[in-house]
Structure formats: structure tokens, C-alpha cells
Protein backbone atom coordinates (compact mmCIF):
# COMPACT_ATOMS: atom_id res chain seq x y z
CA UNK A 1 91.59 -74.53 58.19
CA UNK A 2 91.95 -77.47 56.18
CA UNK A 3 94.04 -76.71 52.97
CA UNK A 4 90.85 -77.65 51.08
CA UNK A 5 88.92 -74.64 52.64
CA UNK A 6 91.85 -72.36 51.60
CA UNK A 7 91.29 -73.55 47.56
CA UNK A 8 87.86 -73.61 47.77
CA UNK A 9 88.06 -69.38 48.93
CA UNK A 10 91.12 -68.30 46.71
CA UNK A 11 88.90 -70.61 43.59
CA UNK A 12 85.79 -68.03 45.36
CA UNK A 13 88.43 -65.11 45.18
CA UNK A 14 89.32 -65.76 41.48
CA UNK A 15 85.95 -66.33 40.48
CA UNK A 16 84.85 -63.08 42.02
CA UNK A 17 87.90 -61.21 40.29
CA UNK A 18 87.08 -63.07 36.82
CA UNK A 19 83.38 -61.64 36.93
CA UNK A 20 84.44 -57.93 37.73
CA UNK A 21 86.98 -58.14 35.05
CA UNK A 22 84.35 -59.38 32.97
CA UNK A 23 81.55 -56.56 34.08
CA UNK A 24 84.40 -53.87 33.52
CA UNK A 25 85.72 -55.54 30.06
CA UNK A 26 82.05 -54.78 29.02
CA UNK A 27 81.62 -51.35 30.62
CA UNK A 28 84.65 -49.99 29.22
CA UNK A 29 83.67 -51.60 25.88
CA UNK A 30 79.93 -50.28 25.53
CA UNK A 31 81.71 -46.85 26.98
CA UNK A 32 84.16 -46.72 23.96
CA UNK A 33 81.75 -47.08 21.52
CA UNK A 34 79.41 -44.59 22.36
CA UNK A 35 82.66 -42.29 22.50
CA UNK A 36 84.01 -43.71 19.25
CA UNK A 37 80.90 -42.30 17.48
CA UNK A 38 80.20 -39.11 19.92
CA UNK A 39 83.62 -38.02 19.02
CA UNK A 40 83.35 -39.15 15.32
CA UNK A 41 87.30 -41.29 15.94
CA UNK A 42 86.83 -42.12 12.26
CA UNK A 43 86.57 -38.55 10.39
CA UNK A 44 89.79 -37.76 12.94
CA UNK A 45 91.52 -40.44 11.45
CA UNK A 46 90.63 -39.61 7.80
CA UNK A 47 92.09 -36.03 8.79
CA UNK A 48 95.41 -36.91 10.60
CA UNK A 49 96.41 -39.41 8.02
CA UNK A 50 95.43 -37.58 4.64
CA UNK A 51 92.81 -40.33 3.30
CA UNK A 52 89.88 -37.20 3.99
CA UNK A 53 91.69 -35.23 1.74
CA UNK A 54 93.27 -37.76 -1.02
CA UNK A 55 89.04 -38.47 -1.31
CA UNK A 56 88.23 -34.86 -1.37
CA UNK A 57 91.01 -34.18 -4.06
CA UNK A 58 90.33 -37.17 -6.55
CA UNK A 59 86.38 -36.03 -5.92
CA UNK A 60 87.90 -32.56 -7.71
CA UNK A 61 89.74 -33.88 -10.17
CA UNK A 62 87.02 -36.03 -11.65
CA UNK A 63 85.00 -32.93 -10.99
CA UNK A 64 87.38 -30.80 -13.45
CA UNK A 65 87.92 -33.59 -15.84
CA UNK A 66 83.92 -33.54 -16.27
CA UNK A 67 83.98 -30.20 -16.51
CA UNK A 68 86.55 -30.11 -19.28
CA UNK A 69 84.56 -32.34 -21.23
CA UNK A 70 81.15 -30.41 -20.91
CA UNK A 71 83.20 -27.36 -21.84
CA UNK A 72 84.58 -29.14 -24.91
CA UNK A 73 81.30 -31.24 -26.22
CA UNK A 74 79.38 -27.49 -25.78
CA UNK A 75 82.32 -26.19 -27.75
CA UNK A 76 81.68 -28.67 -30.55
CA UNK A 77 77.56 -28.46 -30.73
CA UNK A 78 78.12 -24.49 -31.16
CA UNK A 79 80.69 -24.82 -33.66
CA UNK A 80 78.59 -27.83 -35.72
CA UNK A 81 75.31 -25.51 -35.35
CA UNK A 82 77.71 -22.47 -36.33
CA UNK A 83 78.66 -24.71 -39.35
CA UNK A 84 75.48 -25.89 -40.00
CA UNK A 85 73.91 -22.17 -40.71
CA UNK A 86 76.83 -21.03 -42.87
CA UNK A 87 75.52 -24.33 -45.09
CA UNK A 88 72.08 -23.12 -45.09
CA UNK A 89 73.33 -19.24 -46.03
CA UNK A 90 75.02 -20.75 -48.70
């Protein structure tokens, strides 16, 4: 064998290794994916690092700071229409 034969099989060789690294780069790829979303990676994240509830917390707090100000505007209309008849009885 002629030392050109031997390049021209290990260029075959590494061309054959480049395409199955290319076929599994893919697979593996397409495979974590579908896993990423089967297993739902993100909401796991949101849970082990706190974001999930940090949202879920500053969701309640707006929540209860609405709340306080319904309570307090229905507060006022009763006691403006409580004021209002005690003008009209006078």
C-alpha cells in the first residue's frame, strides 16, 4: 500500500466518524427536547430555584393590596351614602 491509499482510508475513516457524530449530535438533540418538554425541565427549575414561588407570592401580594383597596373604596361609598341620608333626614 502506497502511503496515498493509507490517507485516502483514514480521510474515509474520519469522514465516516464525522457523519455518525453528526447523526448522533442530532438524535440526542431531537431526544432532549421532546424530554425537556415531556418532563416540563422548566417548571422544575422555577421550583428548585424559588422564581415559581417569588411569582406566586408577588401574584398575592398585589392580590391583597387590591383587596385592601376594594375593602376601603366600599368603606367610603357606604359611609358617603350613610352621610348622604342623615342630610336628607335633616
Amino acid at each position: 500500500m502506497t502511503g496515498m491509499e493509507i490517507l485516502n482510508e483514514q480521510i474515509q475513516i474520519y469522514h465516516t466518524v464525522s457523519v455518525l457524530c453528526v447523526f448522533f449530535f442530532l438524535l440526542f438533540l431531537i431526544t432532549d427536547i421532546v424530554l425537556f418538554r415531556y418532563l416540563r425541565i422548566d417548571k422544575v427549575f422555577g421550583y428548585l430555584t424559588g422564581r415559581t414561588e417569588k411569582k406566586s407570592i408577588e401574584i398575592m401580594m398585589q392580590n391583597q393590596r387590591n383587596d385592601k383597596f376594594e375593602v376601603i373604596k366600599s368603606i367610603v361609598i357606604i359611609h358617603t351614602e350613610e352621610d348622604i341620608e342623615k342630610t336628607n333626614l335633616i
